[in-house]
Protein backbone atom coordinates (compact mmCIF):
# COMPACT_ATOMS: atom_id res chain seq x y z
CA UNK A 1 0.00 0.00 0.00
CA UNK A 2 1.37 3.33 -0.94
CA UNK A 3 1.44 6.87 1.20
CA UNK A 4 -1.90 8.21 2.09
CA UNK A 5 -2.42 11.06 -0.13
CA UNK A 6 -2.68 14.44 1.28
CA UNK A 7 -4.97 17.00 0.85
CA UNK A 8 -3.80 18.81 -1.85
CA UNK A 9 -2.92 15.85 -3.80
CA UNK A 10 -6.73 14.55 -3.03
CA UNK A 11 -9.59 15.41 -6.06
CA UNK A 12 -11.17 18.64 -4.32
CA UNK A 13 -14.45 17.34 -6.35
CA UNK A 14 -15.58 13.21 -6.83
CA UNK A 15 -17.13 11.97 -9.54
CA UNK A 16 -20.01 9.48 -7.92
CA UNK A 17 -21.96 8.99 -11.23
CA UNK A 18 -22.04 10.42 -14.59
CA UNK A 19 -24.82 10.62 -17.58
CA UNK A 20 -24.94 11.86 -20.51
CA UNK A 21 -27.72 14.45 -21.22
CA UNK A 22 -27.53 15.52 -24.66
CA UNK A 23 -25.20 14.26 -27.24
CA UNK A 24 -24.27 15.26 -31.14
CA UNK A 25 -22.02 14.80 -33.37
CA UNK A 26 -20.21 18.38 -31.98
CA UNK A 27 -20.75 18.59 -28.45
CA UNK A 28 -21.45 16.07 -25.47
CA UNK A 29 -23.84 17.69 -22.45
CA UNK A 30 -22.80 15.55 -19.23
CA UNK A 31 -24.43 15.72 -15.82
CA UNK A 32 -22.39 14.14 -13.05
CA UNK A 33 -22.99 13.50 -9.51
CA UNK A 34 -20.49 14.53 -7.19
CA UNK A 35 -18.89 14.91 -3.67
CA UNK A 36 -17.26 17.84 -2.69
CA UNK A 37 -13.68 17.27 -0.27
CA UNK A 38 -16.19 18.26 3.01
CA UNK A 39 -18.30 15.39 2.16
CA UNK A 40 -21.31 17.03 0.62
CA UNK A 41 -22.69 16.00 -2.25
CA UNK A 42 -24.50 18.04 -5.42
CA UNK A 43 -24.48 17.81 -9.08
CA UNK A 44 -21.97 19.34 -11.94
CA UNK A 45 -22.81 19.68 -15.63
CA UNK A 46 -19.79 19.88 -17.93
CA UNK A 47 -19.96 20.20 -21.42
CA UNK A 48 -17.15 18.28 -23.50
CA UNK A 49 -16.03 19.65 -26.45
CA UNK A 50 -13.02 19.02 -29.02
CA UNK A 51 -10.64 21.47 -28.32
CA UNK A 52 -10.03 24.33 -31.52
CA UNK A 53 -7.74 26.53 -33.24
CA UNK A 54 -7.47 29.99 -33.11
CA UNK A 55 -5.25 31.79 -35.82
CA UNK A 56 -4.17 35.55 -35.71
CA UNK A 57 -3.37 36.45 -39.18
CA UNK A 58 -0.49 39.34 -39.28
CA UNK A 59 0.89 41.67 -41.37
CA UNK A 60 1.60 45.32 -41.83
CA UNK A 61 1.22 45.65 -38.10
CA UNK A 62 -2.48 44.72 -37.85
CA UNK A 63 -4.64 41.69 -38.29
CA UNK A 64 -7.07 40.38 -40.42
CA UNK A 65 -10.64 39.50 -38.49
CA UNK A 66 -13.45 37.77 -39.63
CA UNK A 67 -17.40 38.69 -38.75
CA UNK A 68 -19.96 36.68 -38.23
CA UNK A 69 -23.66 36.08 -36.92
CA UNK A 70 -22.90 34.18 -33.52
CA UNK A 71 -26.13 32.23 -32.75
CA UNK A 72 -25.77 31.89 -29.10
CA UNK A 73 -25.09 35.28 -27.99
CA UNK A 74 -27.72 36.49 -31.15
CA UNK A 75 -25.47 38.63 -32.63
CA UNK A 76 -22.76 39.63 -34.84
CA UNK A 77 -19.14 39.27 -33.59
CA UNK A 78 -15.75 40.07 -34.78
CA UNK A 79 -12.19 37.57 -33.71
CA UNK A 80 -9.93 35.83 -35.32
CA UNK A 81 -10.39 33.70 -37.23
CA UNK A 82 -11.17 30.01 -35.72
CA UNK A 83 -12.55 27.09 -35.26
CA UNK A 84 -12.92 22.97 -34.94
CA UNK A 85 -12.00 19.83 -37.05
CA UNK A 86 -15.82 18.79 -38.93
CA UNK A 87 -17.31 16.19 -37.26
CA UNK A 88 -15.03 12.91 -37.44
CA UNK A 89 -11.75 14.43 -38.69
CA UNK A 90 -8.86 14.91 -36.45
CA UNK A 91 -5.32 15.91 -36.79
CA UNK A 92 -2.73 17.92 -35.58
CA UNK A 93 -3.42 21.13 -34.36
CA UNK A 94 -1.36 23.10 -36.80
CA UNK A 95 -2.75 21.48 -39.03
CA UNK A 96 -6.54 22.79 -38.21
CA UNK A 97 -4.83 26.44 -37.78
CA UNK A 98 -4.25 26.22 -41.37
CA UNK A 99 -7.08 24.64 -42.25
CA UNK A 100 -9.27 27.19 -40.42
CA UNK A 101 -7.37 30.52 -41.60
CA UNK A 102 -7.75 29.09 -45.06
CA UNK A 103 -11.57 28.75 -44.26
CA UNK A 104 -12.25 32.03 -43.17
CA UNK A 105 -9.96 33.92 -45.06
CA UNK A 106 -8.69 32.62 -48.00
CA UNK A 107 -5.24 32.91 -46.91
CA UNK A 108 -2.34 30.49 -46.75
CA UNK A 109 0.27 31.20 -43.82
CA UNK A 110 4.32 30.52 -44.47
CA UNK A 111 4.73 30.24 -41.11
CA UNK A 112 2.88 29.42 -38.19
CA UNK A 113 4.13 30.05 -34.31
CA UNK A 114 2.72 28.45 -31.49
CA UNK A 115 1.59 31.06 -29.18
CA UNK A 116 0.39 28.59 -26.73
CA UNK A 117 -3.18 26.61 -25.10
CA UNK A 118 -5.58 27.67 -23.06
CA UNK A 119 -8.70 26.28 -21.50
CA UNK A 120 -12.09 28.07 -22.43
CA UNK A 121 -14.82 28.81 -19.58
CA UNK A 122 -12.75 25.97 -17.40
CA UNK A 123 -15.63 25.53 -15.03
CA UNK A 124 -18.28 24.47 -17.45
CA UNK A 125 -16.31 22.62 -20.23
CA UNK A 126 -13.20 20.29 -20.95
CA UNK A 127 -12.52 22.28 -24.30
CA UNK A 128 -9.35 24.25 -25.19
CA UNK A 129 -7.79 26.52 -27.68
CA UNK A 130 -4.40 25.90 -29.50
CA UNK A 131 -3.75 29.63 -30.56
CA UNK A 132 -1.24 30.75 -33.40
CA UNK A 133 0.01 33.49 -34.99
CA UNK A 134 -0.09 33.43 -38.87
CA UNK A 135 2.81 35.16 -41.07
CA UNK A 136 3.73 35.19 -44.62
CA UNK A 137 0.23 35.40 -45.86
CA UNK A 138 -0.74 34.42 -49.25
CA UNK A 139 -4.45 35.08 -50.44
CA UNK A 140 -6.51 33.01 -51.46
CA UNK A 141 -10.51 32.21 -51.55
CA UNK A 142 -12.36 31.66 -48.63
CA UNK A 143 -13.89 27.94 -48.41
CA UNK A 144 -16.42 28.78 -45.84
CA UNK A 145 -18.35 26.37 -43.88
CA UNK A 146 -22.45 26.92 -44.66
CA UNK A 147 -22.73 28.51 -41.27
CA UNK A 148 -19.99 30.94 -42.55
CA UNK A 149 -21.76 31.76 -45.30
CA UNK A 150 -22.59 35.47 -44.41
CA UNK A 151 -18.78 36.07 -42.68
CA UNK A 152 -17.04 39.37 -43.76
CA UNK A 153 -13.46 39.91 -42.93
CA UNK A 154 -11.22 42.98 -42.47
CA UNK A 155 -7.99 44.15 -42.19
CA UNK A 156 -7.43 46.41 -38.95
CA UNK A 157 -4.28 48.19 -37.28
CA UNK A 158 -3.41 47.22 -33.98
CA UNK A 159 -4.80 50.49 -32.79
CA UNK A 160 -8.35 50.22 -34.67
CA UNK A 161 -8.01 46.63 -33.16
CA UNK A 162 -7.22 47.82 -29.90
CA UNK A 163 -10.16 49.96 -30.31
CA UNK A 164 -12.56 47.58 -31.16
CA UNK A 165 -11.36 45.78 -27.53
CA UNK A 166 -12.02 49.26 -25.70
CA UNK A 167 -15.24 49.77 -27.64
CA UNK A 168 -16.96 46.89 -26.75
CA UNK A 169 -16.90 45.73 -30.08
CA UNK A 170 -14.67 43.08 -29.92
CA UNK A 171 -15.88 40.73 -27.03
CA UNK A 172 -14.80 37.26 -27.55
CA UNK A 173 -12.64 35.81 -24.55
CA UNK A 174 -10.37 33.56 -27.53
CA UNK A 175 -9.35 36.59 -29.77
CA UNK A 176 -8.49 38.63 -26.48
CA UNK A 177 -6.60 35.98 -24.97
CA UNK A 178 -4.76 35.11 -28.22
CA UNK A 179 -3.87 38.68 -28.40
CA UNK A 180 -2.39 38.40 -24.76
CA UNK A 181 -0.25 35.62 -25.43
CA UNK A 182 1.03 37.57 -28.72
CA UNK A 183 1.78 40.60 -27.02
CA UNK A 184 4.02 38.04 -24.24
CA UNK A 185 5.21 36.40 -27.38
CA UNK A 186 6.95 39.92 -29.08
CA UNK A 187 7.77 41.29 -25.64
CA UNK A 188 9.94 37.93 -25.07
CA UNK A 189 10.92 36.42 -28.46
């Protein structure tokens, strides 16, 4: 028998049961019964997801972001551009970057840098982001998913993109954070 864990190496959270709720071929709903580390029990809801790809697409000191009608939030948003392998394809995540900035934008990237990965909303789902930045950009047309089909995209400075963050007119927590790690990325090579 091995050394009693401690505290801190203990699950602060037990899984006691688990059922699936709601399942398709993009997103698994999962309702689990749990017990807390004081004993007390309740119920968690996590929502799996495959993780994505975010890709900032640089040049001429600004970016190139893509609009589009965002169903849950009922309302046109601007990011990066971004997204997840169709159902029942997989691969590398570099290899979705590409496939995603090609998507949305038309363009083809010489190189691609790893800016890093990041959880998204970590208390309510298992999904994550693989974030890039996108440089020697060739152009190209868009091959847009049908749920893409009204997306615009623009070229912005960094200013009219930091802008857009202090307007309110950028909100999404993925194109913020990617920006983030780029900004830690130039400021330390």
């Amino acid at each position: 028998m091995g050394p009693v864990p401690t505290d801190r190496e203990r699950p602060a959270i037990r899984t006691l049961d688990s059922r699936v709720v709601y399942q398709d071929s993009w997103i698994r709903l999962r309702q689990d019964q749990i017990e807390r580390r004081d004993g007390s029990q309740g119920t968690y809801a996590v929502v799996e997801k495959r993780d994505f790809a975010l890709v900032i697409p640089a040049e001429n000191d600004g970016f190139h972001l893509v609009e589009e009608y965002r169903y849950p939030i009922q309302r046109r948003s601007w990011s990066f551009p971004q997204g997840g392998f169709p159902a029942g394809a997989t691969g590398q995540p570099e290899d979705l970057a590409r496939l995603e900035l090609r998507q949305e934008t038309g363009f083809t990237a010489r190189e691609l840098t790893r800016l890093g990965f990041l959880h998204c909303s970590h208390g309510t789902t298992s999904q994550g982001c693989h974030l890039f930045l996108a440089t020697g950009l060739e152009p190209g047309a868009p091959d847009r998913e049908p749920e893409e089909q009204d997306m615009r995209q623009a070229f912005v400075t960094r200013d009219e993109f930091e802008q857009m963050i202090s307007e309110g007119v950028i909100t999404d927590d993925s194109t913020l954070a990617a920006y983030a790690l780029l900004l830690l990325h130039e400021k330390h090579g």
